[in-house]
Protein backbone atom coordinates (compact mmCIF):
# COMPACT_ATOMS: atom_id res chain seq x y z
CA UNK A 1 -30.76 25.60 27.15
CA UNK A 2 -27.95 26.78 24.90
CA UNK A 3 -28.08 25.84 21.01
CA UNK A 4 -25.24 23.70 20.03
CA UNK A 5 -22.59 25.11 18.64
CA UNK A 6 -19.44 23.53 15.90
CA UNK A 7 -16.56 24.42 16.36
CA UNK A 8 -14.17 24.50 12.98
CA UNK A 9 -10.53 25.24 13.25
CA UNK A 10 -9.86 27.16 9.84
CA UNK A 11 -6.92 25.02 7.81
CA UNK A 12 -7.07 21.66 9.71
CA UNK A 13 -7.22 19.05 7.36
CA UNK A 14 -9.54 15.83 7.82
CA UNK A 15 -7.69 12.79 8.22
CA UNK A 16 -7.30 10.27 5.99
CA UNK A 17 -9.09 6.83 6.05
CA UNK A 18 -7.00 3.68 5.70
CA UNK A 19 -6.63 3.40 2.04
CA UNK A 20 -5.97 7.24 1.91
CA UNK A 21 -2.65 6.34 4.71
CA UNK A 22 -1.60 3.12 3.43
CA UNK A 23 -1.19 4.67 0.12
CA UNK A 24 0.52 7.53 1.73
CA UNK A 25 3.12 5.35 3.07
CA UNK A 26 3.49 2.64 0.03
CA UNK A 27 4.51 5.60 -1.84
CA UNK A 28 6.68 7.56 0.51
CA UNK A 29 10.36 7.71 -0.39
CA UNK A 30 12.23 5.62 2.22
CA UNK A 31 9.48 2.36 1.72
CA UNK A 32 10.40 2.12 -1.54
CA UNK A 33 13.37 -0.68 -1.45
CA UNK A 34 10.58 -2.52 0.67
CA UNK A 35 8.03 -2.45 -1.66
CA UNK A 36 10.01 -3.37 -4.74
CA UNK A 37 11.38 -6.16 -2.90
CA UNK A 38 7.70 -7.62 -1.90
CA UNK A 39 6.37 -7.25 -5.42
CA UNK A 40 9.93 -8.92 -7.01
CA UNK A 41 9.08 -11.74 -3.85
CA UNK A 42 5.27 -11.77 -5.76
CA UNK A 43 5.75 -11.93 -8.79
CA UNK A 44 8.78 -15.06 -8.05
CA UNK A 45 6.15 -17.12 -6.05
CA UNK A 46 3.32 -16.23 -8.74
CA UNK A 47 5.61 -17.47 -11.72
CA UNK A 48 6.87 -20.33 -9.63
CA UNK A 49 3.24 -21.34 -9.07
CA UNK A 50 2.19 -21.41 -12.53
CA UNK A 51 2.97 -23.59 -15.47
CA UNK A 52 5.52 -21.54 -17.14
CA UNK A 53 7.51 -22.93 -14.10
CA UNK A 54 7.92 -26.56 -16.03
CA UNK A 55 10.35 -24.71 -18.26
CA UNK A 56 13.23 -24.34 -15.36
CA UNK A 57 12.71 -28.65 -15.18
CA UNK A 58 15.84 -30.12 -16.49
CA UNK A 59 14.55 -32.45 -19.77
């Protein structure tokens, strides 16, 4: 029987888990007008949901 051997490829990186990736791409150049827009979209539908929203009421 033959002992078992690892193989490791000198400068291969490990890959990345999913936070590691999605973080990768949130901040990657050509996302950005994407992501500004969501968080402008967030922070519209946050203000609109709270009560400084009573302001925009006509008196």
């Amino acid at each position: 029987m033959s002992p078992k051997q690892r193989v490791v490829v000198a400068g291969s990186r490990p890959q990345k888990g999913f936070f590691g990736a999605a973080y990768e791409e949130l901040t990657a150049s050509e996302n950005t007008t994407i992501v500004r827009s969501l968080l402008v979209f967030g922070a519209g539908v946050a203000f609109l949901h709270s009560s400084l929203s009573e302001f925009l009421l006509p008196p």
